[in-house]
C-alpha atoms as a PDB file:
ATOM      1  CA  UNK A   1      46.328  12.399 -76.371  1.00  0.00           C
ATOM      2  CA  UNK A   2      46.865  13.684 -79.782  1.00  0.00           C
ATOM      3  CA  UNK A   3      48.963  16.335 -80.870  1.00  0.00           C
ATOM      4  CA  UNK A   4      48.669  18.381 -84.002  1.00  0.00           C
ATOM      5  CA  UNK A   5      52.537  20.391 -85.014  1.00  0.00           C
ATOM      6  CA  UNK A   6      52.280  23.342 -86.960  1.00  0.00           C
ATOM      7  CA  UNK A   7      54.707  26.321 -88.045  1.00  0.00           C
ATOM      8  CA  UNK A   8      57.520  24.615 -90.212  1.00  0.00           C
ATOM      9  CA  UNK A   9      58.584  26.017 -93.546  1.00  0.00           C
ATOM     10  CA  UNK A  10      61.918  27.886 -95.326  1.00  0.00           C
ATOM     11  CA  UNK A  11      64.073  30.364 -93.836  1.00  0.00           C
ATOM     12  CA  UNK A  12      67.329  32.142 -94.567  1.00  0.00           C
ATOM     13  CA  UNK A  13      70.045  31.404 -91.951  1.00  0.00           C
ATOM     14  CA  UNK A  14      69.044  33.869 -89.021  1.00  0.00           C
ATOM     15  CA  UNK A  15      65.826  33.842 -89.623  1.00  0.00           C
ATOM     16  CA  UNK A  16      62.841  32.968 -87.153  1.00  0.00           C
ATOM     17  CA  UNK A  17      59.869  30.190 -87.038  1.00  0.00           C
ATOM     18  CA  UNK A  18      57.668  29.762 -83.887  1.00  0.00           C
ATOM     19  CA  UNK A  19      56.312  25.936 -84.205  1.00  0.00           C
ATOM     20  CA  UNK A  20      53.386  25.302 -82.218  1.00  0.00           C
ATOM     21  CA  UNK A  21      51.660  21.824 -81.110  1.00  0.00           C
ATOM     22  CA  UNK A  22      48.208  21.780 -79.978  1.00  0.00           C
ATOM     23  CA  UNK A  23      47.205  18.820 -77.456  1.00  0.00           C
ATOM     24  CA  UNK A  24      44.003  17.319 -77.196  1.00  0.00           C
ATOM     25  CA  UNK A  25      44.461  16.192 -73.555  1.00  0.00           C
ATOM     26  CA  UNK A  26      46.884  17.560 -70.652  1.00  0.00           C
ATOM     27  CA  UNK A  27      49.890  15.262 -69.658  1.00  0.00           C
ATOM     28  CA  UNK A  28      53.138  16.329 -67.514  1.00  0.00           C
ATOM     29  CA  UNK A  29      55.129  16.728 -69.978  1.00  0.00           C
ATOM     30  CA  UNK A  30      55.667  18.717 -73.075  1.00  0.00           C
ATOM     31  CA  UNK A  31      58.991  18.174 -75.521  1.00  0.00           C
ATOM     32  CA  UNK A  32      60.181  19.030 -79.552  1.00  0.00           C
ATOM     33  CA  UNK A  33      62.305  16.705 -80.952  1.00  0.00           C
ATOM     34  CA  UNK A  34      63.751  16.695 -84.455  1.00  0.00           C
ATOM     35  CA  UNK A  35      65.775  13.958 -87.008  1.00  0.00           C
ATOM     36  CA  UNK A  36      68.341  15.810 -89.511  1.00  0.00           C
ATOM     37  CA  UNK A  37      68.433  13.804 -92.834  1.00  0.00           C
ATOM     38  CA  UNK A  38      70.536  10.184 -91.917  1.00  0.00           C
ATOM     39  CA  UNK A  39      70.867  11.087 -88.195  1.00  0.00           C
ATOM     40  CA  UNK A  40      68.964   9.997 -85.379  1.00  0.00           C
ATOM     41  CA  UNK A  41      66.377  11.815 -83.400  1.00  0.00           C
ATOM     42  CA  UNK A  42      67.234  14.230 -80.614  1.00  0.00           C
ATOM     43  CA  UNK A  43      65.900  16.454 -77.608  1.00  0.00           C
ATOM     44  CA  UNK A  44      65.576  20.004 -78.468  1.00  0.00           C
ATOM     45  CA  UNK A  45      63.336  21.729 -75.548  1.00  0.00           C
ATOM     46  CA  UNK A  46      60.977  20.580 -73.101  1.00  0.00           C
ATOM     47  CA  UNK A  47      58.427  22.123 -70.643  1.00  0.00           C
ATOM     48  CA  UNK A  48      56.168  20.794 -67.839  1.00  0.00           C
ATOM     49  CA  UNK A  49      52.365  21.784 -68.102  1.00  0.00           C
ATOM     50  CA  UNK A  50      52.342  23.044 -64.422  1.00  0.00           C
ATOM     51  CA  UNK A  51      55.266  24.371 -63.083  1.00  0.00           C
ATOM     52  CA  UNK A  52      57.059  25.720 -66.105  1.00  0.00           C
ATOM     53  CA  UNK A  53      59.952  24.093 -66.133  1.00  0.00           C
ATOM     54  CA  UNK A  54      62.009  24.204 -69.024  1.00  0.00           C
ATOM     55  CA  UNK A  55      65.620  22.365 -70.751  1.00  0.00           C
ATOM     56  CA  UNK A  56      66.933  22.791 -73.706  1.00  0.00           C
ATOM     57  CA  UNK A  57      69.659  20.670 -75.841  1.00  0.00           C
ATOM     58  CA  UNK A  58      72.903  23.336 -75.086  1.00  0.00           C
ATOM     59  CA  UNK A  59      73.006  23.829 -79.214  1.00  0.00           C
ATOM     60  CA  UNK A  60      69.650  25.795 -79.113  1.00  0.00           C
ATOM     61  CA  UNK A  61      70.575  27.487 -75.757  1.00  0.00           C
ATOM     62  CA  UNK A  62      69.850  31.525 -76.096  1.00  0.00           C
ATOM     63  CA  UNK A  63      68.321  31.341 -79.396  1.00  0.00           C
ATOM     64  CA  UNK A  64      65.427  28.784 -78.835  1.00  0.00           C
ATOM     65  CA  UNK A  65      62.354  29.362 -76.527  1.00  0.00           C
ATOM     66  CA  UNK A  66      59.881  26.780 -75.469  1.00  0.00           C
ATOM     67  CA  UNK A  67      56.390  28.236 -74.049  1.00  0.00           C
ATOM     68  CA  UNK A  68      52.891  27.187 -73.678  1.00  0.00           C
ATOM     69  CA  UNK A  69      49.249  28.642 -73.124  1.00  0.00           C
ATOM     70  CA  UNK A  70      47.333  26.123 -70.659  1.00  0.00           C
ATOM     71  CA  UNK A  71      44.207  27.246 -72.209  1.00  0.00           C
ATOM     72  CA  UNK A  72      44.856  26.712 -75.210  1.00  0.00           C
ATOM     73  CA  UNK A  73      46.471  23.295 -74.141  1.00  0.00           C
ATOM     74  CA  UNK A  74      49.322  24.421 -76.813  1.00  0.00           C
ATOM     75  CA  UNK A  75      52.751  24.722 -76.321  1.00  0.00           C
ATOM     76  CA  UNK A  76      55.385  26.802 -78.850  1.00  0.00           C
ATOM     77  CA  UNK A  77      58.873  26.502 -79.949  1.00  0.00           C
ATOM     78  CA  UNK A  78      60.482  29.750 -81.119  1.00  0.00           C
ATOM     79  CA  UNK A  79      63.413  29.699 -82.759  1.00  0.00           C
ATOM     80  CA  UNK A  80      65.173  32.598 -83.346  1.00  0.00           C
ATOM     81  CA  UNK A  81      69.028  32.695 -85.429  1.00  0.00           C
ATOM     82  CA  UNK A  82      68.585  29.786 -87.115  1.00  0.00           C
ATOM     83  CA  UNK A  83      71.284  27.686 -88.663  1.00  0.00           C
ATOM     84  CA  UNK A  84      71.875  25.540 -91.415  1.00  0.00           C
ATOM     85  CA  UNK A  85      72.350  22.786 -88.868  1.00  0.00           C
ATOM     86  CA  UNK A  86      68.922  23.373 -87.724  1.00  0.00           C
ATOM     87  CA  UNK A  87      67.522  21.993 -90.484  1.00  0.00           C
ATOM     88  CA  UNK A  88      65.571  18.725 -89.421  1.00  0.00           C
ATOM     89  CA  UNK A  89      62.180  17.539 -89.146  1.00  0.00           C
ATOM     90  CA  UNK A  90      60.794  18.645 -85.886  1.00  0.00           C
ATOM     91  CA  UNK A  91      58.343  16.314 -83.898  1.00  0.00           C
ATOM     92  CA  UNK A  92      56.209  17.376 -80.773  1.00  0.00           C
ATOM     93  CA  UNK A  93      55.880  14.635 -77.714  1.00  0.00           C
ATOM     94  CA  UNK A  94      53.990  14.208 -74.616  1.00  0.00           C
ATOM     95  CA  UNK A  95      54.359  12.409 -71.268  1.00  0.00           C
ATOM     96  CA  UNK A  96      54.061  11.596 -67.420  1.00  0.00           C
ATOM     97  CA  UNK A  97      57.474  12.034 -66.915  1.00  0.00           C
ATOM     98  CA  UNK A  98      60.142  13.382 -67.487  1.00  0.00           C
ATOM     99  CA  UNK A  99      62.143  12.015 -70.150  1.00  0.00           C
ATOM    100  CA  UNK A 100      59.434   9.431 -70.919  1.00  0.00           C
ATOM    101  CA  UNK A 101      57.031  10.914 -74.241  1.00  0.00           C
ATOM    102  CA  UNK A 102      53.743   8.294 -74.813  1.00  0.00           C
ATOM    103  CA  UNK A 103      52.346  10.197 -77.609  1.00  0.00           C
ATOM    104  CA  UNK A 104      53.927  12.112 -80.470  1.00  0.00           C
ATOM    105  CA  UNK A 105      52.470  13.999 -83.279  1.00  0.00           C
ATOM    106  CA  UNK A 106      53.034  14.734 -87.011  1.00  0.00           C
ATOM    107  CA  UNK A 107      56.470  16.142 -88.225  1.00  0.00           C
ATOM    108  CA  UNK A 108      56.860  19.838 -89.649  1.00  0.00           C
ATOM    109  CA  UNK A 109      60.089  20.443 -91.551  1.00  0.00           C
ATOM    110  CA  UNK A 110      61.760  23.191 -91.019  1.00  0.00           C
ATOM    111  CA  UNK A 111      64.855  24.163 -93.502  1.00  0.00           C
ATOM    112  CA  UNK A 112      67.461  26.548 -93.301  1.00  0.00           C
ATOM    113  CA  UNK A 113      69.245  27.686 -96.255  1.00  0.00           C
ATOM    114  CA  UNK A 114      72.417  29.435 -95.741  1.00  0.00           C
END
Protein backbone atom coordinates (compact mmCIF):
# COMPACT_ATOMS: atom_id res chain seq x y z
CA UNK A 1 0.00 0.00 0.00
CA UNK A 2 1.30 3.37 -0.74
CA UNK A 3 0.16 6.52 0.45
CA UNK A 4 0.64 9.89 -1.12
CA UNK A 5 0.07 13.18 1.86
CA UNK A 6 -0.90 16.32 0.53
CA UNK A 7 -2.26 19.78 1.98
CA UNK A 8 0.64 21.16 4.25
CA UNK A 9 1.84 24.72 4.01
CA UNK A 10 1.84 28.27 6.28
CA UNK A 11 -0.84 29.54 8.33
CA UNK A 12 -1.47 32.28 10.87
CA UNK A 13 -2.42 30.91 14.33
CA UNK A 14 -6.26 30.10 13.86
CA UNK A 15 -6.09 29.41 10.66
CA UNK A 16 -7.26 26.13 8.75
CA UNK A 17 -5.46 23.28 6.47
CA UNK A 18 -7.35 20.08 5.43
CA UNK A 19 -4.36 17.41 4.71
CA UNK A 20 -5.40 14.64 2.67
CA UNK A 21 -3.62 11.08 1.98
CA UNK A 22 -4.58 9.10 -0.91
CA UNK A 23 -4.07 5.13 -0.59
CA UNK A 24 -3.34 2.91 -3.26
CA UNK A 25 -4.84 -0.18 -1.54
CA UNK A 26 -7.58 -0.51 1.37
CA UNK A 27 -6.28 -1.64 4.88
CA UNK A 28 -8.24 -1.36 8.40
CA UNK A 29 -6.79 1.28 9.45
CA UNK A 30 -6.23 4.88 8.69
CA UNK A 31 -3.98 7.36 11.16
CA UNK A 32 -1.90 11.10 10.91
CA UNK A 33 0.92 11.32 12.88
CA UNK A 34 3.32 14.24 13.18
CA UNK A 35 7.20 14.96 14.77
CA UNK A 36 7.62 18.74 16.11
CA UNK A 37 11.31 19.81 15.53
CA UNK A 38 13.60 17.59 18.40
CA UNK A 39 10.51 15.68 19.68
CA UNK A 40 9.36 12.39 18.93
CA UNK A 41 6.50 11.29 16.79
CA UNK A 42 2.93 11.18 18.02
CA UNK A 43 -0.81 10.05 17.30
CA UNK A 44 -2.95 12.79 16.14
CA UNK A 45 -6.32 11.10 14.62
CA UNK A 46 -7.22 7.87 13.34
CA UNK A 47 -10.18 6.28 11.43
CA UNK A 48 -11.17 2.72 10.38
CA UNK A 49 -12.03 2.25 6.57
CA UNK A 50 -15.38 0.48 7.44
CA UNK A 51 -17.04 1.38 10.37
CA UNK A 52 -15.96 4.95 10.91
CA UNK A 53 -14.50 4.91 13.89
CA UNK A 54 -12.54 7.69 14.93
CA UNK A 55 -9.76 8.94 18.11
CA UNK A 56 -8.06 11.71 18.37
CA UNK A 57 -4.86 12.77 20.65
CA UNK A 58 -7.13 15.03 23.47
CA UNK A 59 -4.80 18.25 22.23
CA UNK A 60 -6.59 18.29 18.78
CA UNK A 61 -9.99 17.35 20.38
CA UNK A 62 -12.87 19.90 18.91
CA UNK A 63 -10.69 21.56 16.51
CA UNK A 64 -9.34 18.57 14.40
CA UNK A 65 -11.51 16.29 12.11
CA UNK A 66 -10.44 13.08 10.55
CA UNK A 67 -12.72 11.84 7.46
CA UNK A 68 -12.43 9.73 4.46
CA UNK A 69 -14.15 9.04 0.97
CA UNK A 70 -14.00 5.08 0.34
CA UNK A 71 -14.07 5.81 -3.25
CA UNK A 72 -11.66 7.78 -3.46
CA UNK A 73 -9.66 5.41 -1.04
CA UNK A 74 -8.56 8.95 0.64
CA UNK A 75 -8.85 9.96 3.95
CA UNK A 76 -8.58 13.92 5.31
CA UNK A 77 -7.38 15.68 8.30
CA UNK A 78 -8.94 19.10 8.91
CA UNK A 79 -7.62 21.19 11.17
CA UNK A 80 -9.29 24.04 12.15
CA UNK A 81 -7.72 26.85 15.12
CA UNK A 82 -4.46 26.03 14.69
CA UNK A 83 -1.67 26.68 17.11
CA UNK A 84 1.79 27.43 17.20
CA UNK A 85 2.24 24.08 18.88
CA UNK A 86 0.80 22.49 15.91
CA UNK A 87 3.54 23.06 14.00
CA UNK A 88 5.16 19.59 13.04
CA UNK A 89 5.63 17.50 10.15
CA UNK A 90 2.57 15.47 9.64
CA UNK A 91 2.84 11.78 8.34
CA UNK A 92 -0.15 9.56 7.10
CA UNK A 93 -0.11 5.58 8.18
CA UNK A 94 -1.95 2.52 7.41
CA UNK A 95 -2.75 -0.82 9.07
CA UNK A 96 -4.67 -4.12 10.09
CA UNK A 97 -5.07 -3.03 13.37
CA UNK A 98 -5.52 -0.88 15.47
CA UNK A 99 -2.61 0.78 16.78
CA UNK A 100 -0.35 -1.24 14.44
CA UNK A 101 0.52 1.20 10.94
CA UNK A 102 2.62 -1.18 8.12
CA UNK A 103 2.91 1.50 5.65
CA UNK A 104 3.45 5.24 5.94
CA UNK A 105 3.75 7.89 3.41
CA UNK A 106 5.68 11.14 2.68
CA UNK A 107 5.66 14.04 5.30
CA UNK A 108 3.83 17.51 4.61
CA UNK A 109 4.85 20.31 6.97
CA UNK A 110 2.56 22.25 8.23
CA UNK A 111 3.67 25.64 10.22
CA UNK A 112 1.94 27.89 12.32
CA UNK A 113 3.14 31.27 12.91
CA UNK A 114 1.72 33.09 15.74
Amino acid sequence: VQLQAFGGGEVQAGGSLRLSCAASGGTYIMGWFRQAAGKEREFVASITWSGGTTEYVDSVKGRFTISKDNNKNTVYLQMNGLKPEDTAVYYCAAGWKRFNYDYWGQGTEVTVSS
